[in-house]
PDB file of N, CA and C in Angstrom:
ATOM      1  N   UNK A   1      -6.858 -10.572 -17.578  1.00  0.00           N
ATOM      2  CA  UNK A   1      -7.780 -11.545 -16.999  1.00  0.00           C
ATOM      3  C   UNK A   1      -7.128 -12.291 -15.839  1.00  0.00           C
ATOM      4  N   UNK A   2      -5.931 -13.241 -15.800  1.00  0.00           N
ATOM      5  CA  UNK A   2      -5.312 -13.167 -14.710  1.00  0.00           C
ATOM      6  C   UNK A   2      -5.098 -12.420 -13.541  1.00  0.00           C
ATOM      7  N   UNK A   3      -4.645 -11.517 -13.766  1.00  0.00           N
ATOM      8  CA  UNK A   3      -4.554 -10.524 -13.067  1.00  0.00           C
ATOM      9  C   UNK A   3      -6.243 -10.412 -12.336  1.00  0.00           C
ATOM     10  N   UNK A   4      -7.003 -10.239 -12.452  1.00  0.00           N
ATOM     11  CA  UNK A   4      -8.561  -9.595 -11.884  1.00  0.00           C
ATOM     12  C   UNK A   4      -8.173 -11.652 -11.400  1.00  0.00           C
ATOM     13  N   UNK A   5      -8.011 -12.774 -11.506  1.00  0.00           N
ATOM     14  CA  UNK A   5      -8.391 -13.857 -11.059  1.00  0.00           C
ATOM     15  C   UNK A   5      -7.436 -13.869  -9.724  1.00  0.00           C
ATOM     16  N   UNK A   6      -6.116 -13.482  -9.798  1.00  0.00           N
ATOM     17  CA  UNK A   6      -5.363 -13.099  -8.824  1.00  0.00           C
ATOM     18  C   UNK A   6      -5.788 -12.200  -7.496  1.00  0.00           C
ATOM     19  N   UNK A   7      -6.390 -11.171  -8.158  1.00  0.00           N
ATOM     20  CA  UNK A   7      -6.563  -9.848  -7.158  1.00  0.00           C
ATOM     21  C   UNK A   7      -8.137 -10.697  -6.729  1.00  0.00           C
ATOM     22  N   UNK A   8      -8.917 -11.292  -6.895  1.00  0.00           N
ATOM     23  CA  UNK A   8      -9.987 -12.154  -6.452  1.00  0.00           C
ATOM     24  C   UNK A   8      -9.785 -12.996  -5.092  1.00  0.00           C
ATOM     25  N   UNK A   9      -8.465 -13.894  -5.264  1.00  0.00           N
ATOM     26  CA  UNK A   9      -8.497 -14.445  -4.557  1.00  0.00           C
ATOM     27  C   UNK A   9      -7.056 -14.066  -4.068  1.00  0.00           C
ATOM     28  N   UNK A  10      -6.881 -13.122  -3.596  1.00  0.00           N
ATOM     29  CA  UNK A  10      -6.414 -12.167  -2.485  1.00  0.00           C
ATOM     30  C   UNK A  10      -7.352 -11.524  -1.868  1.00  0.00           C
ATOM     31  N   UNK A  11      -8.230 -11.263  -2.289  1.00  0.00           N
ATOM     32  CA  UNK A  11      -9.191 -10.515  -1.393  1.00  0.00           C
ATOM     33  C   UNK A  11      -9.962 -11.401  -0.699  1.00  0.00           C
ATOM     34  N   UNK A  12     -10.509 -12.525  -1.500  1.00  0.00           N
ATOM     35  CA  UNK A  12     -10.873 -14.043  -0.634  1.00  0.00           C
ATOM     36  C   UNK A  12      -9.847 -14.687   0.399  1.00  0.00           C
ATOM     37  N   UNK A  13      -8.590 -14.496   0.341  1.00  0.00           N
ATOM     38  CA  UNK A  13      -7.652 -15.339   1.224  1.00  0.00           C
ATOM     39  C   UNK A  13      -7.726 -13.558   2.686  1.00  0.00           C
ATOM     40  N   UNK A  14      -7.956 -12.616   2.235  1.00  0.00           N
ATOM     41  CA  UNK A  14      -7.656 -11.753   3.397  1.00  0.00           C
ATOM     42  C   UNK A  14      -8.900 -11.737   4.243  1.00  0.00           C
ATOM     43  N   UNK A  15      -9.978 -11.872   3.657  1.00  0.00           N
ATOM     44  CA  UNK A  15     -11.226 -12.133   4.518  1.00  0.00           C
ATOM     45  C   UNK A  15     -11.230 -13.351   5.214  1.00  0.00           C
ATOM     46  N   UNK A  16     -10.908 -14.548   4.442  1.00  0.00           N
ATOM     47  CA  UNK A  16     -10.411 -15.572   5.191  1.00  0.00           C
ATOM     48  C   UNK A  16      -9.998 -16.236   6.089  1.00  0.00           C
ATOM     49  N   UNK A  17      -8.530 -15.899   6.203  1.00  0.00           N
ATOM     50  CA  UNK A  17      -7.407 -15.575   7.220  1.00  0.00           C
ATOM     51  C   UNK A  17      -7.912 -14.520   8.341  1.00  0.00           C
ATOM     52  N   UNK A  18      -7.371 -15.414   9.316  1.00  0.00           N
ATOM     53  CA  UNK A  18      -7.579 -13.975  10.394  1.00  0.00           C
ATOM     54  C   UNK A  18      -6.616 -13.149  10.846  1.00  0.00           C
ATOM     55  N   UNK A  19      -7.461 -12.345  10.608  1.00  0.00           N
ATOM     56  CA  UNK A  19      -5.861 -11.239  11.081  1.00  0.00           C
ATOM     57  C   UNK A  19      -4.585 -11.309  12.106  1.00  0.00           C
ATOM     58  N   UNK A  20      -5.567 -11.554  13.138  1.00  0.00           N
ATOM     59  CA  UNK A  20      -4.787 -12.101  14.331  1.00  0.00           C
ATOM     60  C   UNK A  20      -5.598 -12.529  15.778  1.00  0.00           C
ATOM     61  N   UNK A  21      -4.531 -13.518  16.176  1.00  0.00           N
ATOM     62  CA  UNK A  21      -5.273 -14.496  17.285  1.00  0.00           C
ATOM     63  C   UNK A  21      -5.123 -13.444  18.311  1.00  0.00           C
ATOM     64  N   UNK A  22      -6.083 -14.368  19.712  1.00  0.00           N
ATOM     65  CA  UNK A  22      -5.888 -13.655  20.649  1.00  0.00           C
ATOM     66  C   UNK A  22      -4.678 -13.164  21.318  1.00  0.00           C
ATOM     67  N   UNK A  23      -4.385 -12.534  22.067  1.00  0.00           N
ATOM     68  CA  UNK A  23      -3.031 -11.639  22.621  1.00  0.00           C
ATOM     69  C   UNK A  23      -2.873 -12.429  23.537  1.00  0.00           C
ATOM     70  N   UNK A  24      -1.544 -12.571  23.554  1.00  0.00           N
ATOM     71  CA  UNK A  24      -0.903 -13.372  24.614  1.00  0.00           C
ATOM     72  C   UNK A  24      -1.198 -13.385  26.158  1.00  0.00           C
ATOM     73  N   UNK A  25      -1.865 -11.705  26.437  1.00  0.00           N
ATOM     74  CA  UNK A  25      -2.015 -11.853  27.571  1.00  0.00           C
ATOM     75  C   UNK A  25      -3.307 -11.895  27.935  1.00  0.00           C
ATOM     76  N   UNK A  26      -3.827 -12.143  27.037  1.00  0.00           N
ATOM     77  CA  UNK A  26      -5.503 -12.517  27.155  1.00  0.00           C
ATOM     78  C   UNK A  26      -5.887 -14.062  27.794  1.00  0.00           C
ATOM     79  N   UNK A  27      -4.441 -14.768  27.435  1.00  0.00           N
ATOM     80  CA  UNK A  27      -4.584 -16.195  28.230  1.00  0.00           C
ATOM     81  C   UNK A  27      -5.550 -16.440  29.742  1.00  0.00           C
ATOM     82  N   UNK A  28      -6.066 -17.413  29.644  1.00  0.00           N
ATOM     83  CA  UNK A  28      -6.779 -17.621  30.829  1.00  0.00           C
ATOM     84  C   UNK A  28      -5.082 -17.635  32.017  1.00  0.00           C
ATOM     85  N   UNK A  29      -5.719 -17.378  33.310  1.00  0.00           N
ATOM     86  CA  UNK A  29      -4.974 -17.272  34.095  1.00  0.00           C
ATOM     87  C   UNK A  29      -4.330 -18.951  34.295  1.00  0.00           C
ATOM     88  N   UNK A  30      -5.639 -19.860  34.667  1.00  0.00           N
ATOM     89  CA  UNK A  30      -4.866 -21.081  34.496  1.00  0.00           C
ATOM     90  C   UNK A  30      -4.094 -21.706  34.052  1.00  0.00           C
ATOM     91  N   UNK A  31      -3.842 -21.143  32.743  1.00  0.00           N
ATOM     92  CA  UNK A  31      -2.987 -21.692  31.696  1.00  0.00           C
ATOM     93  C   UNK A  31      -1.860 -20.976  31.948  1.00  0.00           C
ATOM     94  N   UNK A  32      -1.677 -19.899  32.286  1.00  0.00           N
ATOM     95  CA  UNK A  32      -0.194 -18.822  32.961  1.00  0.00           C
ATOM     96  C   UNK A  32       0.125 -19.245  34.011  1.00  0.00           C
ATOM     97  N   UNK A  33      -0.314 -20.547  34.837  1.00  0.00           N
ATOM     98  CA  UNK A  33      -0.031 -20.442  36.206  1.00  0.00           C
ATOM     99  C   UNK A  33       1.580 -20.629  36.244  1.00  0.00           C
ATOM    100  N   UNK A  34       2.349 -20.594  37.457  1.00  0.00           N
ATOM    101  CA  UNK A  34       3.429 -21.314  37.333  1.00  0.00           C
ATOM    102  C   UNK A  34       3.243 -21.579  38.557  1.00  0.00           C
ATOM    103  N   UNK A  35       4.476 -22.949  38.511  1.00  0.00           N
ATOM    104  CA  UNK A  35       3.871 -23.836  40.025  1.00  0.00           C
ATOM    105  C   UNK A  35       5.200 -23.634  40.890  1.00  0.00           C
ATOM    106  N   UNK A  36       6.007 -24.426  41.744  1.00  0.00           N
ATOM    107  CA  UNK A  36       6.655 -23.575  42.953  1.00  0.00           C
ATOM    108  C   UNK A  36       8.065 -23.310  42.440  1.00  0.00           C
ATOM    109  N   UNK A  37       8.171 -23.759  41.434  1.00  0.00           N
ATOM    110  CA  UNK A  37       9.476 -23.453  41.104  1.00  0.00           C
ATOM    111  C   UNK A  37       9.462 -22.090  40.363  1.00  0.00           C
ATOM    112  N   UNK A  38       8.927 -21.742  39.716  1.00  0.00           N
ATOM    113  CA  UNK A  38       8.522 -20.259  38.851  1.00  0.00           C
ATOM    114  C   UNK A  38       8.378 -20.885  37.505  1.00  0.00           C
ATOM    115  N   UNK A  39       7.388 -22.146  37.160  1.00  0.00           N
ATOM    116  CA  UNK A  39       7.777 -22.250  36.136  1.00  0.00           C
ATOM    117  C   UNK A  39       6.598 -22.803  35.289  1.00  0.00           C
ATOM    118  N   UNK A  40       6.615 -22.462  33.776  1.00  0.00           N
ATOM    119  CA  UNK A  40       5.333 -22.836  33.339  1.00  0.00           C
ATOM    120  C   UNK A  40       5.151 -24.183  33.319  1.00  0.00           C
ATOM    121  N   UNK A  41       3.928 -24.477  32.705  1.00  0.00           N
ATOM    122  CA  UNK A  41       3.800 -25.979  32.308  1.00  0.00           C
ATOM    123  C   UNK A  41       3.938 -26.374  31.125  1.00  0.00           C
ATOM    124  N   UNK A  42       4.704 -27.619  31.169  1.00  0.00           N
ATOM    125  CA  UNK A  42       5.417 -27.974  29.942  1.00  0.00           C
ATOM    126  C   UNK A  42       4.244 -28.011  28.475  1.00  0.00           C
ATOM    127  N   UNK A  43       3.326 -28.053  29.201  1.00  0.00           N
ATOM    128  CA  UNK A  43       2.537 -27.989  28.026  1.00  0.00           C
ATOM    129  C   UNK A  43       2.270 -26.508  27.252  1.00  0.00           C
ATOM    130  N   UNK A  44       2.009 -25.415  28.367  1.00  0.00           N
ATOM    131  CA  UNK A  44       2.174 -24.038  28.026  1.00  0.00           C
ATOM    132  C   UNK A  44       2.999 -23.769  27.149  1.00  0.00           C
ATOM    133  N   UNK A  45       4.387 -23.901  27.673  1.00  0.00           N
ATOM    134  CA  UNK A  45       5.468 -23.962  26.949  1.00  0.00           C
ATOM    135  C   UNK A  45       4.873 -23.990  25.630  1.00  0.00           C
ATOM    136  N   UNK A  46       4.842 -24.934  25.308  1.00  0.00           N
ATOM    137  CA  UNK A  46       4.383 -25.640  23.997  1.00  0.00           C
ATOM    138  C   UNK A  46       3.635 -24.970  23.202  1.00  0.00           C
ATOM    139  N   UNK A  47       2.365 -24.269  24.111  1.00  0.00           N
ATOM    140  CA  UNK A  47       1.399 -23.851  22.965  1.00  0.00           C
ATOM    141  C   UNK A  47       1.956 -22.535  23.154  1.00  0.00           C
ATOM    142  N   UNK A  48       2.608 -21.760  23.808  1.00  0.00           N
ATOM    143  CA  UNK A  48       2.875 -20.543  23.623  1.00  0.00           C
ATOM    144  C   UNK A  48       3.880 -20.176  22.345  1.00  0.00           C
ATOM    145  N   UNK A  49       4.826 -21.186  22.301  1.00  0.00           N
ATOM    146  CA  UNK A  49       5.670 -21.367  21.326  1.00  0.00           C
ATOM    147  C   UNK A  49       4.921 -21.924  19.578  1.00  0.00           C
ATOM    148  N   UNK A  50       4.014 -22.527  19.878  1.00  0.00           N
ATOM    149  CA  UNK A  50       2.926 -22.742  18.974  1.00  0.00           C
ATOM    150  C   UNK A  50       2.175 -21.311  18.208  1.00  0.00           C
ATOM    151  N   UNK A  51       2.142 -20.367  19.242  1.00  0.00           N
ATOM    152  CA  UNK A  51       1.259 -18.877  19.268  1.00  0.00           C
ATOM    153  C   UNK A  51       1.825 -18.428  18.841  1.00  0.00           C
ATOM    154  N   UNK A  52       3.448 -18.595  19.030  1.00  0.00           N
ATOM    155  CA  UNK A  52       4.038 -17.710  18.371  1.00  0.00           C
ATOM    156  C   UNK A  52       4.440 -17.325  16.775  1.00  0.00           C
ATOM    157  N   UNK A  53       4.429 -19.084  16.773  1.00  0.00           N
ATOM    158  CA  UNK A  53       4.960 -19.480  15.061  1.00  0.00           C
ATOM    159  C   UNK A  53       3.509 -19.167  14.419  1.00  0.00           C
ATOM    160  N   UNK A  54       2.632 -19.361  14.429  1.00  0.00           N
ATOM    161  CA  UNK A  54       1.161 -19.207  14.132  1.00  0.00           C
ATOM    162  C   UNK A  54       0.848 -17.313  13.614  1.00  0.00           C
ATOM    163  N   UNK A  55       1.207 -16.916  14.868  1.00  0.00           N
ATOM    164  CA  UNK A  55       1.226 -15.504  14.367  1.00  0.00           C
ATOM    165  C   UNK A  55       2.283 -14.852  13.544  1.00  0.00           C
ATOM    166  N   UNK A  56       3.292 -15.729  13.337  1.00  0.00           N
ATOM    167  CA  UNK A  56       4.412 -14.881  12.331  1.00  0.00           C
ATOM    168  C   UNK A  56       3.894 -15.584  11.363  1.00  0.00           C
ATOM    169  N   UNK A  57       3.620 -16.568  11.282  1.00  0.00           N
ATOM    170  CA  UNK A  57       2.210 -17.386   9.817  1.00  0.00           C
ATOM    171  C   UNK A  57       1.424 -16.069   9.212  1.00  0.00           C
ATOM    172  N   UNK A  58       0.773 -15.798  10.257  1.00  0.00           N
ATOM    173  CA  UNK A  58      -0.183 -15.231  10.061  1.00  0.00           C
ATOM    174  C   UNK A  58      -0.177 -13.899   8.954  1.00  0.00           C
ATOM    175  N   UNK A  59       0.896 -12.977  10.131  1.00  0.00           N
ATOM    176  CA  UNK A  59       1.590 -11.967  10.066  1.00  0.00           C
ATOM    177  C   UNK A  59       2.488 -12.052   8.507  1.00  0.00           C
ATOM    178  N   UNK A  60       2.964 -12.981   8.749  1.00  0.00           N
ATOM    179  CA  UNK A  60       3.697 -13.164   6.925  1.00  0.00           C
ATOM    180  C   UNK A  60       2.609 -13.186   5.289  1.00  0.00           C
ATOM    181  N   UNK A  61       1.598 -13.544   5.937  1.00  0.00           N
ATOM    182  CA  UNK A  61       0.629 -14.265   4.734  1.00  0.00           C
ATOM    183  C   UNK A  61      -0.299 -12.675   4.567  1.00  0.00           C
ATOM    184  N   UNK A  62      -0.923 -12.208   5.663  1.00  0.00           N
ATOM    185  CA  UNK A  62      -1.604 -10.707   5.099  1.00  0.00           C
ATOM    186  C   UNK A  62      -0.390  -9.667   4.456  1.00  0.00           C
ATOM    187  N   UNK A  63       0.868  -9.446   5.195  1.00  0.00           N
ATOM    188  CA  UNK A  63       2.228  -8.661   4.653  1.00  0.00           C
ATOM    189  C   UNK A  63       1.936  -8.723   2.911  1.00  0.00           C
ATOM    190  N   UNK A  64       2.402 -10.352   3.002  1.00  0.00           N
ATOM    191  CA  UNK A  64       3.061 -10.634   1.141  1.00  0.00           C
ATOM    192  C   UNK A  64       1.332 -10.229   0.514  1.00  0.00           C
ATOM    193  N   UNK A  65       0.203 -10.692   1.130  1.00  0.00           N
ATOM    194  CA  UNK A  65      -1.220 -10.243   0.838  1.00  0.00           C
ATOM    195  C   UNK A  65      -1.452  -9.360   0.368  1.00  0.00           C
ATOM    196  N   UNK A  66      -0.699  -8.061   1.135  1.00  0.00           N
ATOM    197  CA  UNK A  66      -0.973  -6.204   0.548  1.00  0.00           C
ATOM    198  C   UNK A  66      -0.028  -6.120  -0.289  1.00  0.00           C
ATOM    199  N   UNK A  67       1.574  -6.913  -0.053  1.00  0.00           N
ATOM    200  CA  UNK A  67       2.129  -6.103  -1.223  1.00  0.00           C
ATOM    201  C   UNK A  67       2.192  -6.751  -2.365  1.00  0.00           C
ATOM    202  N   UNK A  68       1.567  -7.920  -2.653  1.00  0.00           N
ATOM    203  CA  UNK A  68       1.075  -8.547  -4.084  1.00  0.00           C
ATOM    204  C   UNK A  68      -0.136  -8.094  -4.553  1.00  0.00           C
ATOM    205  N   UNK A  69      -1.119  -7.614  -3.845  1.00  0.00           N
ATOM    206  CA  UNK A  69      -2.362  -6.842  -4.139  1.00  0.00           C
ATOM    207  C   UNK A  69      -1.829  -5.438  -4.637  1.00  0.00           C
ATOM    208  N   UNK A  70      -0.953  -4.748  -4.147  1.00  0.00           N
ATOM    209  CA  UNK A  70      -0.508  -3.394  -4.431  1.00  0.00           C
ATOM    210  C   UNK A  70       0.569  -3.613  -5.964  1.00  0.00           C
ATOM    211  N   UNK A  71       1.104  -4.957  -6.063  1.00  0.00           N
ATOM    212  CA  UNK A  71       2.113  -5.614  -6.980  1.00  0.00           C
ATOM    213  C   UNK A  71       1.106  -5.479  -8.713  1.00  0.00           C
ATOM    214  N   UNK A  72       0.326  -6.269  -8.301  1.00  0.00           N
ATOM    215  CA  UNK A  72      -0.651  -6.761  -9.438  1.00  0.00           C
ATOM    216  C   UNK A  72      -1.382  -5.561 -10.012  1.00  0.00           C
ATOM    217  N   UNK A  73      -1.920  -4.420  -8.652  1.00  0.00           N
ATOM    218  CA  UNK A  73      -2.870  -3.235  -9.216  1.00  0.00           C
ATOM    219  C   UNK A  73      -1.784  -2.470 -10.237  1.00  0.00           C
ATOM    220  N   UNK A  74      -0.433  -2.562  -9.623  1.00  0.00           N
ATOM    221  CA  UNK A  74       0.628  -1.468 -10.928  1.00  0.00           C
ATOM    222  C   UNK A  74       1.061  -0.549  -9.846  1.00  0.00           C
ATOM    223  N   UNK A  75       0.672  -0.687  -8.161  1.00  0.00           N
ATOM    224  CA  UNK A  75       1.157   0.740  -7.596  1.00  0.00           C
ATOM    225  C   UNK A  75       2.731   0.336  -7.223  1.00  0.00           C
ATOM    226  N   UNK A  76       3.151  -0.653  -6.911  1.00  0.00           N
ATOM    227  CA  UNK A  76       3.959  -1.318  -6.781  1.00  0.00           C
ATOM    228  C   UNK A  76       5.159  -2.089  -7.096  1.00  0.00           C
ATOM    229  N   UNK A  77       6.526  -2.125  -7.379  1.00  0.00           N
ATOM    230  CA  UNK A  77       7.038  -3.473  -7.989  1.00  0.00           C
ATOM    231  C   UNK A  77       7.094  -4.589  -7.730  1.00  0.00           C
ATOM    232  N   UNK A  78       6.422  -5.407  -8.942  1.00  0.00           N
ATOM    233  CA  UNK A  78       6.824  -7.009  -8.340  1.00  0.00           C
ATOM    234  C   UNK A  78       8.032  -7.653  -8.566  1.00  0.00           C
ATOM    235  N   UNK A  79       8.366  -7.639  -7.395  1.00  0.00           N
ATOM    236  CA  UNK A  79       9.976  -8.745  -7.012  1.00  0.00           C
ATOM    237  C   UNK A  79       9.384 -10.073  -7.826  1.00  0.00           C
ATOM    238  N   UNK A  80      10.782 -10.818  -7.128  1.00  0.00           N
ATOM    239  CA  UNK A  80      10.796 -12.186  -7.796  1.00  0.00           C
ATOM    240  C   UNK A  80       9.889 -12.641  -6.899  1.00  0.00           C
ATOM    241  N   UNK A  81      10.193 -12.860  -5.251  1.00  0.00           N
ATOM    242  CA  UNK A  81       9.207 -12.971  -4.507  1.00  0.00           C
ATOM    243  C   UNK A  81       7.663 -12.935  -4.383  1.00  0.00           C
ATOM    244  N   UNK A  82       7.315 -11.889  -5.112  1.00  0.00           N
ATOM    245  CA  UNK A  82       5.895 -11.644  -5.051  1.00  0.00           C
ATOM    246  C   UNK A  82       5.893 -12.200  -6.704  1.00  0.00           C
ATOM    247  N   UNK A  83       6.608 -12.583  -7.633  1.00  0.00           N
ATOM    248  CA  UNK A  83       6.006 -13.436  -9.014  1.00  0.00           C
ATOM    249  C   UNK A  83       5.933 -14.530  -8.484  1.00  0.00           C
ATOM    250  N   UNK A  84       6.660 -15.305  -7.568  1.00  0.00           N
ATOM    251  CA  UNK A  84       6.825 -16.746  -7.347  1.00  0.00           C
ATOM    252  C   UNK A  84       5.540 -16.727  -6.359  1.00  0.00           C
ATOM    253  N   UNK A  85       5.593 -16.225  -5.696  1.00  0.00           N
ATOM    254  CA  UNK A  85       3.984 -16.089  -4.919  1.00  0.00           C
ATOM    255  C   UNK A  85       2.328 -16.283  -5.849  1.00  0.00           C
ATOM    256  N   UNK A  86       2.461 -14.799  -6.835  1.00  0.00           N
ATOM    257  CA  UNK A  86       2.031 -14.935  -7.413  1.00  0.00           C
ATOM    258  C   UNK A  86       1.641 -16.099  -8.911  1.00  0.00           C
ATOM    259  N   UNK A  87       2.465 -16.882  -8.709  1.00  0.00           N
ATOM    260  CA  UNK A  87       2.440 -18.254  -9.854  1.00  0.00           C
ATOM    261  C   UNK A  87       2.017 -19.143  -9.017  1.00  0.00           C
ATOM    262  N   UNK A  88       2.075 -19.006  -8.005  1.00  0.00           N
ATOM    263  CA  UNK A  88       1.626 -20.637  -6.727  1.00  0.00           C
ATOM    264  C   UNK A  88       0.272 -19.872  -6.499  1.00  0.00           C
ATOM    265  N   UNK A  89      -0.198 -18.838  -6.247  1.00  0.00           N
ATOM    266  CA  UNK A  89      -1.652 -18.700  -6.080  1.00  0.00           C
ATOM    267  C   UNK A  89      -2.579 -19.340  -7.297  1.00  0.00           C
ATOM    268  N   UNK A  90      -2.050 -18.992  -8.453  1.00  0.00           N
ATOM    269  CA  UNK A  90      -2.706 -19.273  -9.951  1.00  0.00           C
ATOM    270  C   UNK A  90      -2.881 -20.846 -10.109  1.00  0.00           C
ATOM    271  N   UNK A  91      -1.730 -21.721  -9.695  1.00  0.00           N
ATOM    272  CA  UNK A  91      -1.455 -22.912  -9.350  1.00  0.00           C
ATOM    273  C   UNK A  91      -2.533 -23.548  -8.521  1.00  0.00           C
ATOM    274  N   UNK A  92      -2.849 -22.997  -7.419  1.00  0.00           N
ATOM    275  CA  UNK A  92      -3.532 -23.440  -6.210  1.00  0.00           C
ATOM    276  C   UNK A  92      -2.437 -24.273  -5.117  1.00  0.00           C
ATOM    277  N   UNK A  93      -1.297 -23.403  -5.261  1.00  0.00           N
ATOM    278  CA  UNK A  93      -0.227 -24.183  -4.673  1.00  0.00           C
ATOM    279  C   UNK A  93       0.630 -23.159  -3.251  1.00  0.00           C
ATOM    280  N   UNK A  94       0.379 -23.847  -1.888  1.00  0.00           N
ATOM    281  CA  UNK A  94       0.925 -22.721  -0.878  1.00  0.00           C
ATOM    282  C   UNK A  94       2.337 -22.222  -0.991  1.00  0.00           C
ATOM    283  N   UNK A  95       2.636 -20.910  -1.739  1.00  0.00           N
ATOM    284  CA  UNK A  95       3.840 -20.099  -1.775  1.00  0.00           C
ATOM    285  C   UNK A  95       4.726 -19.972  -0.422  1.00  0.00           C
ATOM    286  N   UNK A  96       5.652 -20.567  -1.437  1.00  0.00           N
ATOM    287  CA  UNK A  96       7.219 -21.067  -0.428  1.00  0.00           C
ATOM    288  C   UNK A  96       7.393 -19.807   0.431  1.00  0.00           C
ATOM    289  N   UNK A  97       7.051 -19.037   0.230  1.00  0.00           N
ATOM    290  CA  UNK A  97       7.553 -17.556   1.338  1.00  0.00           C
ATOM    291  C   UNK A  97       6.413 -18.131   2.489  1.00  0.00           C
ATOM    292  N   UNK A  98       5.195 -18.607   2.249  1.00  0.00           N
ATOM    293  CA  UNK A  98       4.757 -18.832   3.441  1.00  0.00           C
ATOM    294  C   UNK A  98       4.892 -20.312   4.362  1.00  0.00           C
ATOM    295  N   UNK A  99       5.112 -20.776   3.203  1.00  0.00           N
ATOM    296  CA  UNK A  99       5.851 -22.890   3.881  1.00  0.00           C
ATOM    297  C   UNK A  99       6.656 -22.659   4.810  1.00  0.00           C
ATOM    298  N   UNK A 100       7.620 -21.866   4.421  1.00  0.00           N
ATOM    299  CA  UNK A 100       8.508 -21.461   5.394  1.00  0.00           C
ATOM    300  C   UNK A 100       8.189 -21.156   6.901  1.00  0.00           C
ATOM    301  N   UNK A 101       7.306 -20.281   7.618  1.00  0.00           N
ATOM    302  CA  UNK A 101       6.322 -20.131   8.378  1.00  0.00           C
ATOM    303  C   UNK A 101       5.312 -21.272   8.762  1.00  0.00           C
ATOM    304  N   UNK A 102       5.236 -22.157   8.058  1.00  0.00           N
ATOM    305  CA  UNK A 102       3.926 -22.638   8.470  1.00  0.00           C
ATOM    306  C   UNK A 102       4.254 -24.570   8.714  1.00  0.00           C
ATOM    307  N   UNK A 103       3.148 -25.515   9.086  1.00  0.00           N
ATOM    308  CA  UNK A 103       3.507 -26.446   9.199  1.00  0.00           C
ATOM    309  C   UNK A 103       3.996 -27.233   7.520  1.00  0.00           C
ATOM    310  N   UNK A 104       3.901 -28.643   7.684  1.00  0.00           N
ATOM    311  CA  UNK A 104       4.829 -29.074   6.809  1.00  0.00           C
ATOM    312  C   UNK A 104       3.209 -29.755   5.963  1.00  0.00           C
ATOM    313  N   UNK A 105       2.770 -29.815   4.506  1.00  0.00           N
ATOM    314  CA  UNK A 105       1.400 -29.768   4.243  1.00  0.00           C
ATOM    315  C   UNK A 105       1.356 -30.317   2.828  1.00  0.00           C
ATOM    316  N   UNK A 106       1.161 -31.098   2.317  1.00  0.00           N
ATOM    317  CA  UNK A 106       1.285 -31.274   0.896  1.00  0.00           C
ATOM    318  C   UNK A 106      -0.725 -30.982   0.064  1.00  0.00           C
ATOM    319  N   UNK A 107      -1.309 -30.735   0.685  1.00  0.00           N
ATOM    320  CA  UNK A 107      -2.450 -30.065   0.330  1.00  0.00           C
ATOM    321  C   UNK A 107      -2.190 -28.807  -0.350  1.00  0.00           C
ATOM    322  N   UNK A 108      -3.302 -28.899  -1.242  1.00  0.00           N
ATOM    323  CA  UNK A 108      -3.648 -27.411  -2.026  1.00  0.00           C
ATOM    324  C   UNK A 108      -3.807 -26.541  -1.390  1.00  0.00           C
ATOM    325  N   UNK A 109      -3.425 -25.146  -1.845  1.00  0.00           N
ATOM    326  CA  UNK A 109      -3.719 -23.795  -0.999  1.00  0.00           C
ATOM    327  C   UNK A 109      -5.121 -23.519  -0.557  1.00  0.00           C
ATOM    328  N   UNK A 110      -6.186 -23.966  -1.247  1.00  0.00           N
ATOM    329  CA  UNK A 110      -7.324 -23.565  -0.958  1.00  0.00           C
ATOM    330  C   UNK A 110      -7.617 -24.648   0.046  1.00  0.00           C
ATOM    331  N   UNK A 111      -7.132 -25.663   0.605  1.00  0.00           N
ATOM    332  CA  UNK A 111      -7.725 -26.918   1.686  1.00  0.00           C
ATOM    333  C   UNK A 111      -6.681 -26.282   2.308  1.00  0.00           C
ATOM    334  N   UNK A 112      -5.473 -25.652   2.345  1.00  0.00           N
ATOM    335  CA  UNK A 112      -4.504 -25.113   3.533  1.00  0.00           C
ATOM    336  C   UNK A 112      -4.868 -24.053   4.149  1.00  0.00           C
ATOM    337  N   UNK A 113      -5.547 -23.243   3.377  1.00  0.00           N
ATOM    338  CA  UNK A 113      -6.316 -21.618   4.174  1.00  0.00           C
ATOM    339  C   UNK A 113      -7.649 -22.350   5.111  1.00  0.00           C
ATOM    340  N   UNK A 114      -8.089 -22.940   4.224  1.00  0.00           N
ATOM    341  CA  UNK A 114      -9.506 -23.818   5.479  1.00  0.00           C
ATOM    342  C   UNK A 114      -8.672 -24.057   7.000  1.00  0.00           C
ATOM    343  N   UNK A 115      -7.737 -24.465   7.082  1.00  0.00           N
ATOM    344  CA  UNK A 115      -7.177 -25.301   8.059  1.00  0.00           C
ATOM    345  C   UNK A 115      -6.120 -24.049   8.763  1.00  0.00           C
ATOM    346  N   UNK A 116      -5.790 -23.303   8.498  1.00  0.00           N
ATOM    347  CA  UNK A 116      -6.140 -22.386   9.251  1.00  0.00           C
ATOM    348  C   UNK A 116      -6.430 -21.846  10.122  1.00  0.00           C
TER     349      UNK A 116
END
């Protein structure tokens, strides 16, 4: 029974989550400009470096997604990693493999995937 409540809301957090943001070079041109020195704007800076951490977020959370879904069905072994994952989903609590990645949040997992 766990198990089917687990594999539930993995399949709810992957529909969820988006796979992935737009591509870097999809940026509006304005926002790429650089001005006479060759150089971005400090704010660019910022959100590009923002884009980046966001997508290894991202990128980390569908990863541990398939191989705790593949963990739980039996095709798979579950590490310690994917049990400790798997005990913070059951919890409603965001798994430290992804805190790590992500901002700093003392909210429940299900108000942390909203926000998102």
């Amino acid at each position: 029974m766990m198990e089917q409540t687990i594999l539930v809301k993995i399949q709810h957090m992957k529909t969820a989550i988006p796979k992935e943001i737009v591509q870097r070079r999809k940026f509006s041109k304005d926002i790429m400009r650089v001005n006479s020195r060759g150089l971005l704007h400090c704010h660019t800076t910022v959100l590009l470096q923002e884009f980046e951490r966001y997508g290894a977020l991202i990128e980390s959370i569908h990863d541990s997604l398939e191989l705790l879904d593949k963990a739980v069905r039996g095709v798979q072994l579950m590490s310690t990693d994917l049990d400790d994952m798997c005990k913070a989903l059951s919890m409603n609590v965001v798994p430290e493999m992804w805190a790590n990645f992500a901002y700093p949040s003392l909210k429940p997992l299900s108000a942390w995937v909203v926000d998102l």
